[in-house]
C-alpha atoms as a PDB file:
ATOM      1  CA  UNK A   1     148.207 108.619  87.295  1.00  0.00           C
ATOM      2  CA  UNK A   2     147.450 108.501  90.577  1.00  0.00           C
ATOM      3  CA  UNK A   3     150.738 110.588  91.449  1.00  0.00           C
ATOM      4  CA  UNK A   4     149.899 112.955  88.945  1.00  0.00           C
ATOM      5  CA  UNK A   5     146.978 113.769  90.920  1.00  0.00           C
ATOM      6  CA  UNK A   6     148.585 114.464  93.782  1.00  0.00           C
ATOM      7  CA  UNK A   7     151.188 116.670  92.676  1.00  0.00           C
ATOM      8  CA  UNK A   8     148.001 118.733  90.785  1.00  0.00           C
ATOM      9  CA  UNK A   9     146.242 119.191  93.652  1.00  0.00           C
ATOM     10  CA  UNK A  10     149.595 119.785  96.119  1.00  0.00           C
ATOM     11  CA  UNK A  11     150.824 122.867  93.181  1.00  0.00           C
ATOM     12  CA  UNK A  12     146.536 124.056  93.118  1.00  0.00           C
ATOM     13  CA  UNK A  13     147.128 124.188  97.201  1.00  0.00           C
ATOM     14  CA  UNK A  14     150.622 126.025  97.192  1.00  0.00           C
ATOM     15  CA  UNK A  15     149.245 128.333  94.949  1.00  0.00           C
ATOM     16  CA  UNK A  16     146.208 129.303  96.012  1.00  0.00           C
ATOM     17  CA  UNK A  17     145.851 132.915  97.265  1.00  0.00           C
ATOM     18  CA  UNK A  18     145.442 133.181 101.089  1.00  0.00           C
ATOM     19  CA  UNK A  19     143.870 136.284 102.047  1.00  0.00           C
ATOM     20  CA  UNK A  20     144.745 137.196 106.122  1.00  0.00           C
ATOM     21  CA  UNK A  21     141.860 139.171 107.023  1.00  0.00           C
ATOM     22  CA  UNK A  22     142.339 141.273 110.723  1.00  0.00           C
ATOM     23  CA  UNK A  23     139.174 142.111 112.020  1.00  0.00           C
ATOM     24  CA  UNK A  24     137.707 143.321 115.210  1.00  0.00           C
ATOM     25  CA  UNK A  25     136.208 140.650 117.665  1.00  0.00           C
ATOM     26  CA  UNK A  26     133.769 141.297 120.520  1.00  0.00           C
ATOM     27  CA  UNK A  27     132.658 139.474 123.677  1.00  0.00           C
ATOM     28  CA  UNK A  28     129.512 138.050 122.568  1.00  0.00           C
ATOM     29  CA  UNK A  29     128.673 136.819 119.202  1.00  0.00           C
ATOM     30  CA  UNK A  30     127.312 140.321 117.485  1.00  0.00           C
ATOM     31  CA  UNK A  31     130.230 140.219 114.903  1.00  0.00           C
ATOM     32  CA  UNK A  32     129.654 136.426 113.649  1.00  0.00           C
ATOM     33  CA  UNK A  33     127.893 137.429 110.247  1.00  0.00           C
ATOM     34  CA  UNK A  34     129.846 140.089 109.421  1.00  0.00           C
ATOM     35  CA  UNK A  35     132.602 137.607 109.870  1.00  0.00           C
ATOM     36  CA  UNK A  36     131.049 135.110 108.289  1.00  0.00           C
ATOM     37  CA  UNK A  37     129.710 136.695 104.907  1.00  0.00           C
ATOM     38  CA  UNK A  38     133.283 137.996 104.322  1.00  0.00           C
ATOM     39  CA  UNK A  39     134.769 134.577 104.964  1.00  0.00           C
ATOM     40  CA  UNK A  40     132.353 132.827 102.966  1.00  0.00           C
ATOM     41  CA  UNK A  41     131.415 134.957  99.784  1.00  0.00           C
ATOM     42  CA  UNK A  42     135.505 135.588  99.304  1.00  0.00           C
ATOM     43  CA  UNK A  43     135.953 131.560  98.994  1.00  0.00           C
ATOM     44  CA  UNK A  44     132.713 131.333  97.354  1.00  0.00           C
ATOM     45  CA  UNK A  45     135.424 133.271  94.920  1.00  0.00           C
ATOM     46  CA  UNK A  46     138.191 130.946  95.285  1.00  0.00           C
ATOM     47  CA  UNK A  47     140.171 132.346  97.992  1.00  0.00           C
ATOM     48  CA  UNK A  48     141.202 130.904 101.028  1.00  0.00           C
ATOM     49  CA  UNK A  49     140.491 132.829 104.065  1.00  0.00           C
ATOM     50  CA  UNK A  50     141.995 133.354 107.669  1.00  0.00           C
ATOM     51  CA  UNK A  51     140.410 135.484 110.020  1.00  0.00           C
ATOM     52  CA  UNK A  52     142.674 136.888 112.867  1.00  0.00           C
ATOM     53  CA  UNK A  53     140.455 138.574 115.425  1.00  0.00           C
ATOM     54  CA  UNK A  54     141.551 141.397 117.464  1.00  0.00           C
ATOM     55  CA  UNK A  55     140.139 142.120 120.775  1.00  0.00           C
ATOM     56  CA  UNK A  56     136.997 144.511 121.108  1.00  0.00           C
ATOM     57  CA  UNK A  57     137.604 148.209 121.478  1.00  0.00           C
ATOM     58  CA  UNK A  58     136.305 151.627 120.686  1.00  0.00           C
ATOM     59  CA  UNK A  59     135.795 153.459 117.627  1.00  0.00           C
ATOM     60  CA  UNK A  60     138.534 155.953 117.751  1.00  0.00           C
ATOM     61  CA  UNK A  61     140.992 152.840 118.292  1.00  0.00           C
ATOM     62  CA  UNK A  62     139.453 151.314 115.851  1.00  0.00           C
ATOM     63  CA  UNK A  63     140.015 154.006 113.630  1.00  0.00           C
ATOM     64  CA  UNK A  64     143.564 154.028 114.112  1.00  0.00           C
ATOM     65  CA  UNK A  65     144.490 150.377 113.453  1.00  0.00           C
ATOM     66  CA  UNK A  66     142.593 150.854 110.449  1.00  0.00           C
ATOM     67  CA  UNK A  67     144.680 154.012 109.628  1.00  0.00           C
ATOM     68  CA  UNK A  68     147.694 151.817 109.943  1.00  0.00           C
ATOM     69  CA  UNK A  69     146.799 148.955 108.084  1.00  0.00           C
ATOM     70  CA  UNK A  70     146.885 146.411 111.432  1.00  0.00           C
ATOM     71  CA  UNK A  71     143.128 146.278 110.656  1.00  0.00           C
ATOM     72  CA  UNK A  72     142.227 144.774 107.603  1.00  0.00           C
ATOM     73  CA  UNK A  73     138.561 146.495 107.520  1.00  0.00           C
ATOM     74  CA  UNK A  74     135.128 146.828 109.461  1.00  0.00           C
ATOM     75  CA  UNK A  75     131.865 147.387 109.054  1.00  0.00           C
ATOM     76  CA  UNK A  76     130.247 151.152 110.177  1.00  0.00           C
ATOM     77  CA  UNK A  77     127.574 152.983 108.847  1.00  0.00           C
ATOM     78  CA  UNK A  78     128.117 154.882 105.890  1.00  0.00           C
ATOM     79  CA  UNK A  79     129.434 158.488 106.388  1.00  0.00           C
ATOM     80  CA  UNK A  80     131.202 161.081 103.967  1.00  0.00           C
ATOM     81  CA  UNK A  81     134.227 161.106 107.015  1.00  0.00           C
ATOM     82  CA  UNK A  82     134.690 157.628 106.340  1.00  0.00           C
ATOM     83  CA  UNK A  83     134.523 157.110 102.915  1.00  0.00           C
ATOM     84  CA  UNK A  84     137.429 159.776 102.433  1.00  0.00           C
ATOM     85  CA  UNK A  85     139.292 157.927 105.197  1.00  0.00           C
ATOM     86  CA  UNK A  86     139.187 154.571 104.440  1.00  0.00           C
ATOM     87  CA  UNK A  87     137.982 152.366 101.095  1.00  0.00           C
ATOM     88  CA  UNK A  88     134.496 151.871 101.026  1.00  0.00           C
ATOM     89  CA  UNK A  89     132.819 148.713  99.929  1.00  0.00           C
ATOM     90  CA  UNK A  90     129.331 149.556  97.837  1.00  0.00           C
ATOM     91  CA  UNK A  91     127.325 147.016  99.166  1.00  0.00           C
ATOM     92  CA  UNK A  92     125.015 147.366 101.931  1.00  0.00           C
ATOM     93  CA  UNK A  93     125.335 144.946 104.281  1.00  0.00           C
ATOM     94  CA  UNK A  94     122.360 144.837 107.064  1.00  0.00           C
ATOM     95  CA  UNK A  95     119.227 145.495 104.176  1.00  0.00           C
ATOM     96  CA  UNK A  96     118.709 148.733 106.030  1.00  0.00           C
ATOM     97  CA  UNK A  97     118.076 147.294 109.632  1.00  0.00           C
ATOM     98  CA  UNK A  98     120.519 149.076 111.343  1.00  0.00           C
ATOM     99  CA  UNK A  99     119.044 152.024 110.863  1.00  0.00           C
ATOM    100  CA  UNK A 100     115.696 150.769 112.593  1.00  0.00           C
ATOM    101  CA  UNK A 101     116.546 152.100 116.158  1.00  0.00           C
ATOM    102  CA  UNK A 102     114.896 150.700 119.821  1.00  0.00           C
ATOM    103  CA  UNK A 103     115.324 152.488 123.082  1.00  0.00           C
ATOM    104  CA  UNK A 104     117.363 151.019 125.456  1.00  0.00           C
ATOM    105  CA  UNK A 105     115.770 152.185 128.715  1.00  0.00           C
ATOM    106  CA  UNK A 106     116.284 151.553 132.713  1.00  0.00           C
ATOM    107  CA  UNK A 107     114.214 148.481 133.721  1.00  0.00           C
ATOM    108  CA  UNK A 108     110.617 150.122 134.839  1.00  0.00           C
ATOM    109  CA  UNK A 109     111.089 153.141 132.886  1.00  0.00           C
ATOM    110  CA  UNK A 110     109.805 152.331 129.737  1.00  0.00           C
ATOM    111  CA  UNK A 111     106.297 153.611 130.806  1.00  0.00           C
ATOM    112  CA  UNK A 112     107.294 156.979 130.224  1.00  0.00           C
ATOM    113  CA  UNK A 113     107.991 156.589 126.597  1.00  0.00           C
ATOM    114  CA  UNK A 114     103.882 155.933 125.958  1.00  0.00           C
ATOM    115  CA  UNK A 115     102.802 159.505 125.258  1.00  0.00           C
ATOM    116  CA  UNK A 116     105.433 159.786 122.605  1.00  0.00           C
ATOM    117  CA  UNK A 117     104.072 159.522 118.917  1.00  0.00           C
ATOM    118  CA  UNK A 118     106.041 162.344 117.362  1.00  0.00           C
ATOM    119  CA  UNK A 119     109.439 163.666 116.652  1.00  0.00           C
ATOM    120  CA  UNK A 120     107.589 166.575 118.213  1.00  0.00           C
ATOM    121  CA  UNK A 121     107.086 164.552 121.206  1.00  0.00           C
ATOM    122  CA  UNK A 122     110.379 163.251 121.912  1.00  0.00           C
ATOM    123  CA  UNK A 123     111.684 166.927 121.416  1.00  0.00           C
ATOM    124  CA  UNK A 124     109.390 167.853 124.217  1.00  0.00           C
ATOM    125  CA  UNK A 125     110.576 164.751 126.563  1.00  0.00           C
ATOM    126  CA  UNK A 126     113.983 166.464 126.769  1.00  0.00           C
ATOM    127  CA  UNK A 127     115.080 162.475 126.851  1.00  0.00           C
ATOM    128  CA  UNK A 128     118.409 162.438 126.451  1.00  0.00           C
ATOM    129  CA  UNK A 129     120.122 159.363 124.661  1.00  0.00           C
ATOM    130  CA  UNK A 130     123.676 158.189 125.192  1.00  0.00           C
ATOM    131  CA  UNK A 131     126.203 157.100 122.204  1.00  0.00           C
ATOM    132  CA  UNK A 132     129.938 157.053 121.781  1.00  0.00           C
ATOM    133  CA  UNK A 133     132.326 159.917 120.456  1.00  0.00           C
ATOM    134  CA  UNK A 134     132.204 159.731 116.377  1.00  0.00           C
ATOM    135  CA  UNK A 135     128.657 157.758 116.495  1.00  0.00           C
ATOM    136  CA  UNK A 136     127.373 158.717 113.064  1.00  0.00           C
ATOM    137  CA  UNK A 137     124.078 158.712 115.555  1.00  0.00           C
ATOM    138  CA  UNK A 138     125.609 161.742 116.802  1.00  0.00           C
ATOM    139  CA  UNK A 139     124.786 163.715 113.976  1.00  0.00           C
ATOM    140  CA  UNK A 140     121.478 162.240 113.526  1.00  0.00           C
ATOM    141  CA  UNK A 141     120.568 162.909 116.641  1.00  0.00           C
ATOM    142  CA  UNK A 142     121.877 166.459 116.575  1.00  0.00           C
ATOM    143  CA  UNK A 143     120.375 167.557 113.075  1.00  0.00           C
ATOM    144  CA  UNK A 144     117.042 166.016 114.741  1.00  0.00           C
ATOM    145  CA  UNK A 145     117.585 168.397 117.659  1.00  0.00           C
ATOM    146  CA  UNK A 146     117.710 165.400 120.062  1.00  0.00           C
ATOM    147  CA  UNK A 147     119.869 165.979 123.223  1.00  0.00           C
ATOM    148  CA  UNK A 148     122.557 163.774 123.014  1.00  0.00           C
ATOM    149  CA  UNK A 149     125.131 162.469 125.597  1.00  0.00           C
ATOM    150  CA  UNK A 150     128.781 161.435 124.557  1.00  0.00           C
ATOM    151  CA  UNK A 151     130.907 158.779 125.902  1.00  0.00           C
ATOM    152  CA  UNK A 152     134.581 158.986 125.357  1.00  0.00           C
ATOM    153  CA  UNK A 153     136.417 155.821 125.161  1.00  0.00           C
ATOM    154  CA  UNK A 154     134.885 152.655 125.896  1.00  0.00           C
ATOM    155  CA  UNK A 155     131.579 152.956 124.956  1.00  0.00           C
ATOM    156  CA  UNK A 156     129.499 150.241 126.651  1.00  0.00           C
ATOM    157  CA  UNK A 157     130.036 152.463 129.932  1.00  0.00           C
ATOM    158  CA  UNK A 158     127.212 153.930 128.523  1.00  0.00           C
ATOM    159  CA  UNK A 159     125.109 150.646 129.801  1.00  0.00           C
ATOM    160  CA  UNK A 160     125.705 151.395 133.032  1.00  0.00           C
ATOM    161  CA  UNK A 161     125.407 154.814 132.968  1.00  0.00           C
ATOM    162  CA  UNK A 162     121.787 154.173 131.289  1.00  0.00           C
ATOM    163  CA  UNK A 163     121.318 151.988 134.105  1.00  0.00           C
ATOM    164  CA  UNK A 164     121.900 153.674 137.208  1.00  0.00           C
ATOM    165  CA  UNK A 165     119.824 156.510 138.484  1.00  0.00           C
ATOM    166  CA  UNK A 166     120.990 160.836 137.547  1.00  0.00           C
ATOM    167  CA  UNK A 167     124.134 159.829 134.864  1.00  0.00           C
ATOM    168  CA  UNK A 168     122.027 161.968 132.680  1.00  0.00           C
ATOM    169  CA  UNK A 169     121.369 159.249 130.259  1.00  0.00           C
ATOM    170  CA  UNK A 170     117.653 158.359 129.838  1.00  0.00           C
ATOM    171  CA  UNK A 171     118.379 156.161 126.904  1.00  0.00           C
ATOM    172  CA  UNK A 172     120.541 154.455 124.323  1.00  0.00           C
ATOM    173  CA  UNK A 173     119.204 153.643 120.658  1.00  0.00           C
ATOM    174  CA  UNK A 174     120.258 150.361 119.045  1.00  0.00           C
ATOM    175  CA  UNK A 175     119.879 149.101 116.162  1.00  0.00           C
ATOM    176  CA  UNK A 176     117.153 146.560 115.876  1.00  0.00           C
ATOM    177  CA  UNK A 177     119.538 143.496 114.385  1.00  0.00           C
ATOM    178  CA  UNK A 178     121.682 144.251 117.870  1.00  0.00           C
ATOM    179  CA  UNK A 179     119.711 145.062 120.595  1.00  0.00           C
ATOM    180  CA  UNK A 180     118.735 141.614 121.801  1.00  0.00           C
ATOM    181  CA  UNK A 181     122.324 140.914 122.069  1.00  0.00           C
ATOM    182  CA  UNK A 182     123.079 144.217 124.372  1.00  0.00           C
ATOM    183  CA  UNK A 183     119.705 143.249 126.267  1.00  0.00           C
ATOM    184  CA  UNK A 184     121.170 140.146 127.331  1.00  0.00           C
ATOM    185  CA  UNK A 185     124.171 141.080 128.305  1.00  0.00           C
ATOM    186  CA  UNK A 186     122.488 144.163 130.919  1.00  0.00           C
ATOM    187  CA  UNK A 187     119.690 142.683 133.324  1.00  0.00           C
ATOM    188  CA  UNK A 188     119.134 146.461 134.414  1.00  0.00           C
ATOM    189  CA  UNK A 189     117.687 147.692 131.127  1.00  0.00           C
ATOM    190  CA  UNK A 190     114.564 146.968 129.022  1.00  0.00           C
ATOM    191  CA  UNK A 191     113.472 147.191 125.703  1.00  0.00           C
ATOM    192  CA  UNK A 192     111.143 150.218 125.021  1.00  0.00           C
ATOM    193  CA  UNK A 193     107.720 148.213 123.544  1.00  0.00           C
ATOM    194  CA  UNK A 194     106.010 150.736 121.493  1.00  0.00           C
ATOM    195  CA  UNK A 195     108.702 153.228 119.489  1.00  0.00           C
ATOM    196  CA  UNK A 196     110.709 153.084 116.442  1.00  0.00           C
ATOM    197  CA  UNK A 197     113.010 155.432 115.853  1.00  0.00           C
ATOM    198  CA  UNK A 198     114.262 155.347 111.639  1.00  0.00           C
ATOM    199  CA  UNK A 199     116.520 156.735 109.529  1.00  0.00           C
ATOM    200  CA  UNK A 200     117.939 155.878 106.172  1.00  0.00           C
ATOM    201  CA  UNK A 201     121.529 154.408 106.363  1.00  0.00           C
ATOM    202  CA  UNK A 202     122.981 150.883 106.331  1.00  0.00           C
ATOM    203  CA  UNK A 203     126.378 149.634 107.272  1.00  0.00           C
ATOM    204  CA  UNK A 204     129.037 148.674 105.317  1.00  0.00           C
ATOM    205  CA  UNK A 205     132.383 147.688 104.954  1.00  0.00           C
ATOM    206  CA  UNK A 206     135.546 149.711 104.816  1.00  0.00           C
ATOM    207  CA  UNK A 207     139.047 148.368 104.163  1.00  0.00           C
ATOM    208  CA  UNK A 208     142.015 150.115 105.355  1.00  0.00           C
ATOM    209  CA  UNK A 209     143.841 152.730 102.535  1.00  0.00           C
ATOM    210  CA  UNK A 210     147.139 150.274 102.968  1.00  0.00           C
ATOM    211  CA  UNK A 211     145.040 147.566 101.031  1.00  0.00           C
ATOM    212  CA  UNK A 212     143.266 149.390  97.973  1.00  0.00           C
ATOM    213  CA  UNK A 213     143.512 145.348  96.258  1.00  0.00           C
ATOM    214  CA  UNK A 214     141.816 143.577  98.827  1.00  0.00           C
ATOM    215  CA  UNK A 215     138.770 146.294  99.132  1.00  0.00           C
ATOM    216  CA  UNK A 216     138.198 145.771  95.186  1.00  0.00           C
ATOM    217  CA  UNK A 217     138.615 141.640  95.955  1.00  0.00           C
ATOM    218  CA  UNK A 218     135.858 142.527  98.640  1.00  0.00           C
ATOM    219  CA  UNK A 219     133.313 144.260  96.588  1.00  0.00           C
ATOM    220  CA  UNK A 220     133.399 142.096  93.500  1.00  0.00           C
ATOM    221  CA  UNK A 221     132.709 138.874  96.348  1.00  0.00           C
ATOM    222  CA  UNK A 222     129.970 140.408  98.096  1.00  0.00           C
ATOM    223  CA  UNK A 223     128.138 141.604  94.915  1.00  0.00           C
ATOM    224  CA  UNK A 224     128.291 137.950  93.801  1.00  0.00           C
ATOM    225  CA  UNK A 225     127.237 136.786  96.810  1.00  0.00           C
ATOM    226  CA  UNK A 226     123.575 139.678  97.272  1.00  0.00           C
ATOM    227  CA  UNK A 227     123.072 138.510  93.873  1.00  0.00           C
ATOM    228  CA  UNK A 228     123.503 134.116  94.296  1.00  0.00           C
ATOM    229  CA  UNK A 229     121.771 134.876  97.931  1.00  0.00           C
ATOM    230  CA  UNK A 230     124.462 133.734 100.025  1.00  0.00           C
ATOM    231  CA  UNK A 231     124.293 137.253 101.505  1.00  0.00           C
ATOM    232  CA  UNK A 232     120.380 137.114 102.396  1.00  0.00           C
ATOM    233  CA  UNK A 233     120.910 133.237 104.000  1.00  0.00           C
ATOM    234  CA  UNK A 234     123.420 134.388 105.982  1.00  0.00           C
ATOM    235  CA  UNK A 235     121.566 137.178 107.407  1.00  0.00           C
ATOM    236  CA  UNK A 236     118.128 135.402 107.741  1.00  0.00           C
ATOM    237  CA  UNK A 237     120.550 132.564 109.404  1.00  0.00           C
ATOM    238  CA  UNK A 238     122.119 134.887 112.114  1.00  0.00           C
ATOM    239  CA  UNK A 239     120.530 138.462 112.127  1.00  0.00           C
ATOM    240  CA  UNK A 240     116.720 138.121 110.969  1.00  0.00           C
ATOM    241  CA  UNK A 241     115.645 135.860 113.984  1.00  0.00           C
ATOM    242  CA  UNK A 242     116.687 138.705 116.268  1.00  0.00           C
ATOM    243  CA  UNK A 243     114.447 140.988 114.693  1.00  0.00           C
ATOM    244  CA  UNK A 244     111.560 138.777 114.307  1.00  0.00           C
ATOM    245  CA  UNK A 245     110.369 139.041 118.487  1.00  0.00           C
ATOM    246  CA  UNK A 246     110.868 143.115 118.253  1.00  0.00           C
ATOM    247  CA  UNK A 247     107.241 143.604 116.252  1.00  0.00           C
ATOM    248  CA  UNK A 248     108.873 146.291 114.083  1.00  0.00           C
ATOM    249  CA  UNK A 249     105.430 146.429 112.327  1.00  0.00           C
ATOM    250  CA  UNK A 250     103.665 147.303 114.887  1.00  0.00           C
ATOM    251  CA  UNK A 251     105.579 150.228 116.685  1.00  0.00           C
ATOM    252  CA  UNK A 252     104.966 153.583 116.174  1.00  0.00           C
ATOM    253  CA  UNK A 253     107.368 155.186 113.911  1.00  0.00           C
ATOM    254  CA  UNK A 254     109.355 158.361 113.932  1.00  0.00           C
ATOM    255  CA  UNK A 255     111.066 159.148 111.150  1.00  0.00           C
ATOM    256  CA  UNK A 256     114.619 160.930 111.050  1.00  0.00           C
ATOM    257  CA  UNK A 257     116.367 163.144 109.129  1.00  0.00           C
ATOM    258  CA  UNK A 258     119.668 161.482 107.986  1.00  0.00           C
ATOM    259  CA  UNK A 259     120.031 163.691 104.646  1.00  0.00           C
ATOM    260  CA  UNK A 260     121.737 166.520 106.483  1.00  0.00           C
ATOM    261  CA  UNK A 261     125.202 168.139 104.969  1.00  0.00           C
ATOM    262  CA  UNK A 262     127.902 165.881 106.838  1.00  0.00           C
END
């Protein structure tokens, strides 16, 4: 009996479906839940995961290695460009927090922000905010008739840049589940106290065209896990704690339009 057993379990093992998944790391740990909730709700399913992190890099590269299939997928926000590109997953993944945008600012320059209430008044500013070629910001921004600075290449240049005095950056929005992590990282630049800039759009995953199976394997693993709430105690586990110290609640909001003809 007892042999039995094991060879059960050993032809379960040598059978079971191992899904290599190549994703994008980063320095810090921004990219843990992503990681994490695609790890966990695919063996929730019965798969057995391995993660194989590439090194950080910027979008258009990114792009690419998706293109070729030496990306397995990665999470942007949702844009028509994309989803004709790659395979979108229909689940959104941050519960619409990445599209709650703080100001970035140079440390003891925030003050300047505290006459703007309005759309109107930011117009006015002539602020202009710094993001990286193919930022679906960059249309935002745009459409919003926002000036609008654009880095090619490696995009957290634009730290310094916001950093250092006439690089013609007065700004950089981030998301409000990752600015505490750029903060860190950049003793030069502060956290605007008083604005929120928001627009409707959440990120989500895409899967390279080279791997139409494992997109659908994706989908049907994430829907099970927003609806058994392995989803939301992942995110209240590693995202929601830093938003909680931002006071979203209390900042003055500005909405933006995000409905515009891509």
């Amino acid at each position: 009996m007892y042999k039995l057993v094991i060879v059960l379990l050993f032809s379960a093992f040598a059978h079971a479906e191992v899904l290599d998944l190549h994703l994008m790391g980063r320095r810090d740990q921004a990219p843990l839940y992503y990681h994490r909730l695609l790890q966990e709700s695919l063996q929730a399913e019965g798969k057995s995961v391995k993660i194989i992190l590439a090194p950080e890099m910027p979008l258009l590269r990114i792009y690419k290695l998706l293109d070729s299939g030496e990306l397995s997928a990665h999470w942007f926000l949702q844009t028509a460009e994309r989803d004709k590109r790659f395979l979108r997953v229909n689940v959104p993944l941050s519960f619409g927090l990445i599209g709650q945008r703080l100001l970035l600012v140079k440390k003891g320059q925030a003050e300047s922000y505290a006459k703007v209430k309005t759309l109107a008044d930011l117009q006015a500013s002539n602020k202009r905010a710094g993001m990286a070629q193919g930022w679906f910001d960059v249309m935002v921004w745009k459409a919003n008739q926002l000036p609008v600075y654009e880095q090619i290449g490696d995009w957290r240049v634009l730290f310094k840049l916001a950093g250092a005095k006439n690089r013609g950056i007065d700004y950089l929005p981030r998301g409000a589940i990752e600015i505490l992590d750029d903060f860190s990282q950049y003793p030069g630049l502060e956290i605007e106290p008083n604005l929120l800039l928001s627009y409707e759009r959440d990120f989500v995953f895409y899967v390279s065209p080279h791997y139409p199976q494992l997109r659908d394997q994706i989908e049907r693993a994430l829907q099970a896990a927003l609806a058994s709430g392995l989803q939301r105690r992942l995110f209240d586990q590693l995202l929601l704690p830093k938003v909680k110290s931002l006071n979203l609640n209390k900042r003055t909001v500005i909405q933006l339009n995000s409905s515009f003809k891509e």
